[in-house]
PDB file of N, CA and C in Angstrom:
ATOM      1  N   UNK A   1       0.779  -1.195   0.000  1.00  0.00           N
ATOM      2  CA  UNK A   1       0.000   0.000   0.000  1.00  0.00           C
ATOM      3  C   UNK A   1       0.835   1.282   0.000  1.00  0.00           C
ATOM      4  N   UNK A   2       2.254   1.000   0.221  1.00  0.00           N
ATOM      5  CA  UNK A   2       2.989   2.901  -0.015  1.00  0.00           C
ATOM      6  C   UNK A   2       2.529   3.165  -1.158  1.00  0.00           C
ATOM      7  N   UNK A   3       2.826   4.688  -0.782  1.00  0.00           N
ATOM      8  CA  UNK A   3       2.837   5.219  -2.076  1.00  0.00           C
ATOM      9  C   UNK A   3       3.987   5.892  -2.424  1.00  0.00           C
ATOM     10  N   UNK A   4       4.671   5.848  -2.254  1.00  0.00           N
ATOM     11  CA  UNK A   4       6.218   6.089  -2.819  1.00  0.00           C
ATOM     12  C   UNK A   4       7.093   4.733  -2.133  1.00  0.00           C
ATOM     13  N   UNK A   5       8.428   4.707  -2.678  1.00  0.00           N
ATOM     14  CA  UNK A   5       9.492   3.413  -2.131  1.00  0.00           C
ATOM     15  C   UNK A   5      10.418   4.593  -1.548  1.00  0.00           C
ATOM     16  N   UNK A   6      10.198   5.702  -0.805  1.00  0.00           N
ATOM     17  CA  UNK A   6      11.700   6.221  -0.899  1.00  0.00           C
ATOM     18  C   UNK A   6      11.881   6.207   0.795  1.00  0.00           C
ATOM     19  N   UNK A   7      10.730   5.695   1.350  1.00  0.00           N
ATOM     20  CA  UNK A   7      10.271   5.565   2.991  1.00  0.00           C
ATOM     21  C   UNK A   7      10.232   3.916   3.175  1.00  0.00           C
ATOM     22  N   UNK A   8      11.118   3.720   4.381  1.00  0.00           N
ATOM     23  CA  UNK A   8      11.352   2.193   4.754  1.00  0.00           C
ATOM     24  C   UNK A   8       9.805   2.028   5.251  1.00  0.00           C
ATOM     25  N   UNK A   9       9.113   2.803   5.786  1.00  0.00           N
ATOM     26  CA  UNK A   9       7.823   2.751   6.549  1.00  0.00           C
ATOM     27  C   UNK A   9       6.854   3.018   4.597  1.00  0.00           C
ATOM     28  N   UNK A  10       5.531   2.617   5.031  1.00  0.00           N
ATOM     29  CA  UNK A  10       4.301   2.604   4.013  1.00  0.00           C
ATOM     30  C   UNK A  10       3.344   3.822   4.142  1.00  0.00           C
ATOM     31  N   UNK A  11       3.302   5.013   3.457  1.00  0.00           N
ATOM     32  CA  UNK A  11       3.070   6.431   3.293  1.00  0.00           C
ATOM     33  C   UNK A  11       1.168   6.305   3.119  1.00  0.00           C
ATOM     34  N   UNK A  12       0.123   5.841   3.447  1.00  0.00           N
ATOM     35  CA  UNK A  12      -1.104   5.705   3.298  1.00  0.00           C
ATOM     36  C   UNK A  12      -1.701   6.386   3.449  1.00  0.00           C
ATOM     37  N   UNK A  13      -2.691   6.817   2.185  1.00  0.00           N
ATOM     38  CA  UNK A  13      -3.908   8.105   1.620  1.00  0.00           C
ATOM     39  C   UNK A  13      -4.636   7.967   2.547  1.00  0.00           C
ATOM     40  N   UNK A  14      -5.266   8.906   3.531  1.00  0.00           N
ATOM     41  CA  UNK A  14      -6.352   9.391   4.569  1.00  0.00           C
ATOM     42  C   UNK A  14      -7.280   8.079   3.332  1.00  0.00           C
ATOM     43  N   UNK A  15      -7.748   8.488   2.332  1.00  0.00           N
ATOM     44  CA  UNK A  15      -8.993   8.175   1.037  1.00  0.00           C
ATOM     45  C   UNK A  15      -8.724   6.668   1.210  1.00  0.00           C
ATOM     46  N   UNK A  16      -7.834   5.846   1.457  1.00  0.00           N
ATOM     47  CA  UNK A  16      -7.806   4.586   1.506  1.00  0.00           C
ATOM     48  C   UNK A  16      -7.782   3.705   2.885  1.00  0.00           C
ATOM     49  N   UNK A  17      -8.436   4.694   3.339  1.00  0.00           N
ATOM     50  CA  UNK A  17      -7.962   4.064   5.203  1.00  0.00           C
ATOM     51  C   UNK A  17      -9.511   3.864   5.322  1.00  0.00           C
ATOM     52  N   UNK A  18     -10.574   5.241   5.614  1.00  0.00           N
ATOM     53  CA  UNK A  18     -11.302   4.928   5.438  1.00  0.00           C
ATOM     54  C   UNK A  18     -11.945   5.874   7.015  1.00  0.00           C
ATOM     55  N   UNK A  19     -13.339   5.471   7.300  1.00  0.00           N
ATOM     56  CA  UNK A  19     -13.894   6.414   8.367  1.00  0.00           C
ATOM     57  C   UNK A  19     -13.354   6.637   9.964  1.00  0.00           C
ATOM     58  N   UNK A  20     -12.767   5.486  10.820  1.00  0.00           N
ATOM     59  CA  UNK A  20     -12.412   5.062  11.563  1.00  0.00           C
ATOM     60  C   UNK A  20     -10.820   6.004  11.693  1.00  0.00           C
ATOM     61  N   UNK A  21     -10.104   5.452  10.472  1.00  0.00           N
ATOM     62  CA  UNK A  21      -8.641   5.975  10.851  1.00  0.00           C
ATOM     63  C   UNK A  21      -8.969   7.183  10.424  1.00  0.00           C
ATOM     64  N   UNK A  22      -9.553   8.099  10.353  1.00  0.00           N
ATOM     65  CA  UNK A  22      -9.842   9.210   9.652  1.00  0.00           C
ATOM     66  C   UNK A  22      -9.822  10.237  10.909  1.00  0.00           C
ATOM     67  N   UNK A  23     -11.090   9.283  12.018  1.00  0.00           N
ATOM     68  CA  UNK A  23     -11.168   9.783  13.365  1.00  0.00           C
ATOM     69  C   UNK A  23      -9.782   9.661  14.390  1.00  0.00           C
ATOM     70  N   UNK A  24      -9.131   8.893  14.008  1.00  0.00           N
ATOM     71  CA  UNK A  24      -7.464   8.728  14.958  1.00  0.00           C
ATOM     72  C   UNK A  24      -6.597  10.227  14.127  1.00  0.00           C
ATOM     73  N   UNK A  25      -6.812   9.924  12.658  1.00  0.00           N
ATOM     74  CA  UNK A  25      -5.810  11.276  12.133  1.00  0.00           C
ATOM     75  C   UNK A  25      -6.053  12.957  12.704  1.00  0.00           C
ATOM     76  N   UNK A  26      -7.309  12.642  13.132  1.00  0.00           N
ATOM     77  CA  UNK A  26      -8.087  14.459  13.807  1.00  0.00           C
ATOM     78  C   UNK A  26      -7.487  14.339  15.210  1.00  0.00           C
ATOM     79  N   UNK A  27      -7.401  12.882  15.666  1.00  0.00           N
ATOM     80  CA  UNK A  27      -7.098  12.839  17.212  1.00  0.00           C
ATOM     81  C   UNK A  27      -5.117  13.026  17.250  1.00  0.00           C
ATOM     82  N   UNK A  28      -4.695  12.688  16.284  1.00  0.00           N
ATOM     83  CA  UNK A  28      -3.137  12.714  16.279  1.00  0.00           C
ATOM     84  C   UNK A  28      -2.742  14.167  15.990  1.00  0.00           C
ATOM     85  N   UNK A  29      -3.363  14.445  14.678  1.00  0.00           N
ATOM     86  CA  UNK A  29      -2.734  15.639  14.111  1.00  0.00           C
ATOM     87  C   UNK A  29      -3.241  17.171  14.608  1.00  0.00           C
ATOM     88  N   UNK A  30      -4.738  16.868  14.686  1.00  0.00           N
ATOM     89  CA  UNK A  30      -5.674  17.686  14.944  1.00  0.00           C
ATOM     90  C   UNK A  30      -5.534  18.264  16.162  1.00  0.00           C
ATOM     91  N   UNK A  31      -5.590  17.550  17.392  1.00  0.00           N
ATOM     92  CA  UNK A  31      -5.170  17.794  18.632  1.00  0.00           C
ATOM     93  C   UNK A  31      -4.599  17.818  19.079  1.00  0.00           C
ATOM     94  N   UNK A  32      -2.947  16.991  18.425  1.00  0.00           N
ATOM     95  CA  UNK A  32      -1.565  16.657  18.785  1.00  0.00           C
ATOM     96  C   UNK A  32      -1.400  15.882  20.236  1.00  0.00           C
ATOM     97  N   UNK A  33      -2.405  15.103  20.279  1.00  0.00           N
ATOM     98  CA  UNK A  33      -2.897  13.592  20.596  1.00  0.00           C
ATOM     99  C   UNK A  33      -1.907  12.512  20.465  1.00  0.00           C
ATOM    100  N   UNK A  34      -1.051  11.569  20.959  1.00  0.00           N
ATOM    101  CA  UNK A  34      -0.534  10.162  20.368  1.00  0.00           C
ATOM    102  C   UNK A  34      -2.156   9.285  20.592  1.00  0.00           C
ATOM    103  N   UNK A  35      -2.235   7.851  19.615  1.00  0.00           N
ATOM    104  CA  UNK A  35      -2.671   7.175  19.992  1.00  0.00           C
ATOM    105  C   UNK A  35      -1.968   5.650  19.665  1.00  0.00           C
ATOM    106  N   UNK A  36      -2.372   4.761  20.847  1.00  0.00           N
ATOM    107  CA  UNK A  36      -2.031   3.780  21.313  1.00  0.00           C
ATOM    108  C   UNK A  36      -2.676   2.455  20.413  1.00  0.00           C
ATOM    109  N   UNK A  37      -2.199   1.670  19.880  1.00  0.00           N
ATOM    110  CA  UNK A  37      -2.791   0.577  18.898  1.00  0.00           C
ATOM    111  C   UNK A  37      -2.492  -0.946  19.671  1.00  0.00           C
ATOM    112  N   UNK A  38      -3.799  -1.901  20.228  1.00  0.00           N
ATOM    113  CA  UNK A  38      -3.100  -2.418  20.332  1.00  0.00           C
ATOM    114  C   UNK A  38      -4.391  -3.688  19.750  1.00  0.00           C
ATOM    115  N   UNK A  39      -3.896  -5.114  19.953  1.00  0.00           N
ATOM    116  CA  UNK A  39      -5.045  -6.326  19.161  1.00  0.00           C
ATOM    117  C   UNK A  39      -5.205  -7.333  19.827  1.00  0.00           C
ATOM    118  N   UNK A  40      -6.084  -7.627  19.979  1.00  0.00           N
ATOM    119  CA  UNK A  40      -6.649  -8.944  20.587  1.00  0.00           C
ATOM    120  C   UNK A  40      -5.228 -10.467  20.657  1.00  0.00           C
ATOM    121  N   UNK A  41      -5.030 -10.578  21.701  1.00  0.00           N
ATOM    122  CA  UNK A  41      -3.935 -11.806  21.698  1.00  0.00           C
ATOM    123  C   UNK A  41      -2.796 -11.605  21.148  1.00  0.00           C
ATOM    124  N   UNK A  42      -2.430 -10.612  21.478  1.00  0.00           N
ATOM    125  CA  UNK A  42      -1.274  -9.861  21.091  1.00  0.00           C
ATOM    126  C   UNK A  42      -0.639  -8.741  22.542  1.00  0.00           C
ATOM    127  N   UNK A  43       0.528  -8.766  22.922  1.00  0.00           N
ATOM    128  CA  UNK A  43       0.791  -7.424  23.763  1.00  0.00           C
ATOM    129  C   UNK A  43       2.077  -6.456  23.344  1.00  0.00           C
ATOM    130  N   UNK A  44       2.181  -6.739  21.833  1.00  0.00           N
ATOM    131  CA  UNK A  44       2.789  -5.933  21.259  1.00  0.00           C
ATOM    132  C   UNK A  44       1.687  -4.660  20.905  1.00  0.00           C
ATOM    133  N   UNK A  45       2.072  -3.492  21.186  1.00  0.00           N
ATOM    134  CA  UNK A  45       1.475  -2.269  20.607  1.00  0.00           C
ATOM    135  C   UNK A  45       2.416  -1.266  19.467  1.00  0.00           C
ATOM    136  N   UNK A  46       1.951  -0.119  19.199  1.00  0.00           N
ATOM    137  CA  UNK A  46       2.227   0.513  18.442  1.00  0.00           C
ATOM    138  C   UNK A  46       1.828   1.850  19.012  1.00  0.00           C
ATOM    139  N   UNK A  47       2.542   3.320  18.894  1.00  0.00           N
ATOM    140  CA  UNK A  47       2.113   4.278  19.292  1.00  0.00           C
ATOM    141  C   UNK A  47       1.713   5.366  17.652  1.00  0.00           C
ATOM    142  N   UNK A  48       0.798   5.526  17.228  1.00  0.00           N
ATOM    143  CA  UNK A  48       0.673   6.976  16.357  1.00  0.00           C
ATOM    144  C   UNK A  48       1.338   8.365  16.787  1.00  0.00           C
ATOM    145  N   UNK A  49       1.796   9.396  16.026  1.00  0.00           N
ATOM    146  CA  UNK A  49       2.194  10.272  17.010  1.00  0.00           C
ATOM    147  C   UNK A  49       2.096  11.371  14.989  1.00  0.00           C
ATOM    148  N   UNK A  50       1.784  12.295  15.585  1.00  0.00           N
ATOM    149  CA  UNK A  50       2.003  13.705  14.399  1.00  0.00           C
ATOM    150  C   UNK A  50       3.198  13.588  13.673  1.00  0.00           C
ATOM    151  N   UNK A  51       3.426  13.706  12.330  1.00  0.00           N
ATOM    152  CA  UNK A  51       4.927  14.008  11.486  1.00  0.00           C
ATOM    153  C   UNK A  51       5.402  15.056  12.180  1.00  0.00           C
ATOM    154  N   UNK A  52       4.736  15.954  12.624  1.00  0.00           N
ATOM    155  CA  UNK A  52       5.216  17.247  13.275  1.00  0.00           C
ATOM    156  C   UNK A  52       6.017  16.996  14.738  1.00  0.00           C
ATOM    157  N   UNK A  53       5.310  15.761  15.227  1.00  0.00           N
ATOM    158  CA  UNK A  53       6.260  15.851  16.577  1.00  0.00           C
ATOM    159  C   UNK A  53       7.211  14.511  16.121  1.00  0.00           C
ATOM    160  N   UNK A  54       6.736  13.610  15.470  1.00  0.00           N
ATOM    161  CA  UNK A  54       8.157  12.810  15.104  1.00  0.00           C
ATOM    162  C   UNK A  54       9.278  13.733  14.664  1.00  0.00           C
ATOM    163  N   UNK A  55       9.132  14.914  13.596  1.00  0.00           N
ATOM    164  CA  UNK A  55      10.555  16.058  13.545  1.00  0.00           C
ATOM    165  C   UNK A  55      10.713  16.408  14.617  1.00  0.00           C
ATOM    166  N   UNK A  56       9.882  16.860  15.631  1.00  0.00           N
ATOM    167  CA  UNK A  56      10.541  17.500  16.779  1.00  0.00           C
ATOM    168  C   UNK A  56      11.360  16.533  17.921  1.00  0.00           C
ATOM    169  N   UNK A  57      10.782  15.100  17.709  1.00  0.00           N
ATOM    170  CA  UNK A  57      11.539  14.463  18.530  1.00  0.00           C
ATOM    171  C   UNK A  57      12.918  14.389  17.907  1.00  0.00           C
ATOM    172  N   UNK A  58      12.863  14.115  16.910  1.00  0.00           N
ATOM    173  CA  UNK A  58      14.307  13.983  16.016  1.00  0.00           C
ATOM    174  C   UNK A  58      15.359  14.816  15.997  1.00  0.00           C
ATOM    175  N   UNK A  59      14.639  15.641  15.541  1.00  0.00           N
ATOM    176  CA  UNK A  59      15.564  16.980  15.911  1.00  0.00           C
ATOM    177  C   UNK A  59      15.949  17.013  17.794  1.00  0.00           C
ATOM    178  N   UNK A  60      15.434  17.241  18.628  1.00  0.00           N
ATOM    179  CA  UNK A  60      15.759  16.870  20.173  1.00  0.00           C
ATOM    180  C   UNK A  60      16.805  15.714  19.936  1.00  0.00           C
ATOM    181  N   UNK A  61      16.813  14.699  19.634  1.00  0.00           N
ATOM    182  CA  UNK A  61      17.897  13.733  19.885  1.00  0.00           C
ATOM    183  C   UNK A  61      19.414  14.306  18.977  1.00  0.00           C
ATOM    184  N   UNK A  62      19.159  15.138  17.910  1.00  0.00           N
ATOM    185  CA  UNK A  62      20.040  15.411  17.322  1.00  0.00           C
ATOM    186  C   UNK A  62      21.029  16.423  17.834  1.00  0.00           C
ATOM    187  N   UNK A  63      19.661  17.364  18.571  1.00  0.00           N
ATOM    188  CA  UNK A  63      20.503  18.474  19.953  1.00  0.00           C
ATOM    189  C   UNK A  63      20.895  17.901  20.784  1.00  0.00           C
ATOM    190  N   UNK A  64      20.798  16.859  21.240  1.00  0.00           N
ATOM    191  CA  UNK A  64      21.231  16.246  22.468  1.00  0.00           C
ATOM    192  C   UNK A  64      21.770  15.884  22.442  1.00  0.00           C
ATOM    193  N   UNK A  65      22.639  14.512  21.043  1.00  0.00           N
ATOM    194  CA  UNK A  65      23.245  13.704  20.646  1.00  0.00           C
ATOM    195  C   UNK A  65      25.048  14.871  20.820  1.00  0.00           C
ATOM    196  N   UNK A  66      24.688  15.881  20.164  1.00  0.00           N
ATOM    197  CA  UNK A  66      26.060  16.988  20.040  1.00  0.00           C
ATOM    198  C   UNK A  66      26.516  17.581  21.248  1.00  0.00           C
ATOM    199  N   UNK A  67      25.918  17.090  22.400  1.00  0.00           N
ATOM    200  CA  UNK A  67      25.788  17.651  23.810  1.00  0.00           C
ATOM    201  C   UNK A  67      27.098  17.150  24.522  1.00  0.00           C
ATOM    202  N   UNK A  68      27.786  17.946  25.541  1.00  0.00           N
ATOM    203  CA  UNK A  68      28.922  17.267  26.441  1.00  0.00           C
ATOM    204  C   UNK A  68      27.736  16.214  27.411  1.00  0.00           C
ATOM    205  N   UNK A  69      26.564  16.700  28.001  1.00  0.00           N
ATOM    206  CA  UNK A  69      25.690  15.726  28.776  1.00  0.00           C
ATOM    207  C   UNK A  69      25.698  13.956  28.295  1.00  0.00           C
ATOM    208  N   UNK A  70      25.571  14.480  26.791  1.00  0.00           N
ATOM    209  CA  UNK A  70      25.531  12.676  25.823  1.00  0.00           C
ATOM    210  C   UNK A  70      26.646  12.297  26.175  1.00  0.00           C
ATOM    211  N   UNK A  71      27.646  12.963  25.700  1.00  0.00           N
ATOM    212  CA  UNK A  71      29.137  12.505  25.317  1.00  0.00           C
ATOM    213  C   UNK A  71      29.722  11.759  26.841  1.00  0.00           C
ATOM    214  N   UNK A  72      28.995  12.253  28.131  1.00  0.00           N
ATOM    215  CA  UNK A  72      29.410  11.651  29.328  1.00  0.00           C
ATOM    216  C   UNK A  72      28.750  10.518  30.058  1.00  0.00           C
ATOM    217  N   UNK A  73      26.761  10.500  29.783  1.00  0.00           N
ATOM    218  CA  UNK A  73      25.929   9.268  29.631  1.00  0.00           C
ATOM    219  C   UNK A  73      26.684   8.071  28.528  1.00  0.00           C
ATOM    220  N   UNK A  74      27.139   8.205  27.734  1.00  0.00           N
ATOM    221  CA  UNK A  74      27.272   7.812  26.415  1.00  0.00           C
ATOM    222  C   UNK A  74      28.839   6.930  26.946  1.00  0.00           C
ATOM    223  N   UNK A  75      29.921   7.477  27.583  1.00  0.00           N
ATOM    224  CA  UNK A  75      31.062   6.980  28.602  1.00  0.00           C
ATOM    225  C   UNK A  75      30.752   6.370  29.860  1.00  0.00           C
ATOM    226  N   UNK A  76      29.841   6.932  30.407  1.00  0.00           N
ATOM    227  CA  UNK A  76      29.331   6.038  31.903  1.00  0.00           C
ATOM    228  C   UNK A  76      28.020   4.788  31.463  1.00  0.00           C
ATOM    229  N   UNK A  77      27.879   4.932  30.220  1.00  0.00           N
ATOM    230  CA  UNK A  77      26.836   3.753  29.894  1.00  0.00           C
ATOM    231  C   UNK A  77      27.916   2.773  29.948  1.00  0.00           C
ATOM    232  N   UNK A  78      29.095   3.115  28.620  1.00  0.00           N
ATOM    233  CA  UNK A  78      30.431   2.175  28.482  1.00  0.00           C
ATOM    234  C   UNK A  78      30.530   1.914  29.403  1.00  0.00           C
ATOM    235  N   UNK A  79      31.498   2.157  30.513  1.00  0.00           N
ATOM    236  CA  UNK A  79      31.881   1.767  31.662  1.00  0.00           C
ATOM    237  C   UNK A  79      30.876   1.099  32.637  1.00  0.00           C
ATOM    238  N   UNK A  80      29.660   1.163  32.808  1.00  0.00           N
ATOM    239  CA  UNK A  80      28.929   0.050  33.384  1.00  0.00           C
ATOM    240  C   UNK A  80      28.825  -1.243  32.312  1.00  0.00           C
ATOM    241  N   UNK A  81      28.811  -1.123  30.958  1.00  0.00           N
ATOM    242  CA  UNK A  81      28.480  -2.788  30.364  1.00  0.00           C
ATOM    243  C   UNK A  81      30.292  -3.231  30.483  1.00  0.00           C
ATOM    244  N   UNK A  82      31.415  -2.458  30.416  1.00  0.00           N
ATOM    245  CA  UNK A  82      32.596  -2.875  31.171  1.00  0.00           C
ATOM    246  C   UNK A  82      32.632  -3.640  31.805  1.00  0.00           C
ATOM    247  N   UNK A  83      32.153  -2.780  32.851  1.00  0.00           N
ATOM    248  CA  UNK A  83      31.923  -3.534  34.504  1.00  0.00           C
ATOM    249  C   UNK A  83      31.303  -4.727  34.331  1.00  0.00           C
ATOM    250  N   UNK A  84      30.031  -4.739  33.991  1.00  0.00           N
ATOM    251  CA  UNK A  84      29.226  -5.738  34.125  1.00  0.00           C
ATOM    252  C   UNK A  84      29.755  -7.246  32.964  1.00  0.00           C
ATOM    253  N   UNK A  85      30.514  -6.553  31.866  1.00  0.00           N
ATOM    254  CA  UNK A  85      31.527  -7.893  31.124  1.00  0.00           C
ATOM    255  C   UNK A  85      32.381  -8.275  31.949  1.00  0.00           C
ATOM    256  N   UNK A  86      33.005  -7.823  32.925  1.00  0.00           N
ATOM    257  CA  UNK A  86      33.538  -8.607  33.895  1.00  0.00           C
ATOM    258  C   UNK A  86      33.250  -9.192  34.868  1.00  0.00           C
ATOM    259  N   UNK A  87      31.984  -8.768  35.305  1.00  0.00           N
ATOM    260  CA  UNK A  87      31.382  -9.810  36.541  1.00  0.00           C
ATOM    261  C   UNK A  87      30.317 -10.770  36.139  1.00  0.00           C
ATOM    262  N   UNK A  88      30.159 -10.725  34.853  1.00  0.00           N
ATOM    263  CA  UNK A  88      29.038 -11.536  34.526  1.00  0.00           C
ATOM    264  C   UNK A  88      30.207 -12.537  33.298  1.00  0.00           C
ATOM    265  N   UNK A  89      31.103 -12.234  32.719  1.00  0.00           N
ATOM    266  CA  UNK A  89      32.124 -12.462  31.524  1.00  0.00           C
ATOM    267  C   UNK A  89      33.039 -12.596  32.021  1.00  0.00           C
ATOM    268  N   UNK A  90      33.679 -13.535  33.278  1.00  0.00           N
ATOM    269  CA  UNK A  90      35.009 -12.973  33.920  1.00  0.00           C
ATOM    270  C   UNK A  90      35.712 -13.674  32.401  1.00  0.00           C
ATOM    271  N   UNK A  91      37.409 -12.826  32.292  1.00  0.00           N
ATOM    272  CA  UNK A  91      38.426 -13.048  31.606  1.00  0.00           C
ATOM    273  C   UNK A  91      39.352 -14.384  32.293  1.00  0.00           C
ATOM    274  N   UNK A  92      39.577 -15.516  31.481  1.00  0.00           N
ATOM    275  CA  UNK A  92      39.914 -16.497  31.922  1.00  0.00           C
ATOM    276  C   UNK A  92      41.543 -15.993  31.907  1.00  0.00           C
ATOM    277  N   UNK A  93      42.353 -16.412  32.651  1.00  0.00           N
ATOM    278  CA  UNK A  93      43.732 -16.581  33.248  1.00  0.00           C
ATOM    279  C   UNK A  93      44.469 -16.769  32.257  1.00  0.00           C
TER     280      UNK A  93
END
């Protein structure tokens, strides 16, 4: 159902969804709403969220990513799976 190949994800016409998802797109975009998807015998979900705030999250990780704050989470993450390769991985003799 995409409508272009240039998106790993499937790009779908409001016109082909139909009345139902029509009412989630007013609740996502309209109100800037997420909504929550989930199915019978299943407890995998899915969250909807606005193109507008997927850029804004993106952009946030991209400010953050260039940050001395990352660059030191990002060294103390290292150094705990370190740690933890040695007490869970000891190095044989």
């Amino acid at each position: 159902m995409p409508d272009t190949i240039e998106h790993a994800y499937p790009i779908i016409d409001m016109t082909r969804v139909g009345r139902s998802m029509r009412k989630i797109h007013d609740h996502v975009c309209g109100r800037g709403k997420r909504a929550e998807i989930t199915r019978a015998g299943c407890d995998d979900r899915c969250v909807l969220i606005s193109k507008k705030e997927l850029d804004e999250l993106e952009n946030a990780i991209e400010i953050f990513a260039d940050t001395q704050a990352f660059a030191e989470m990002s060294r103390n993450i290292q150094q705990l799976l370190n740690t933890a390769g040695v007490v869970y991985h000891p190095q044989q003799a």
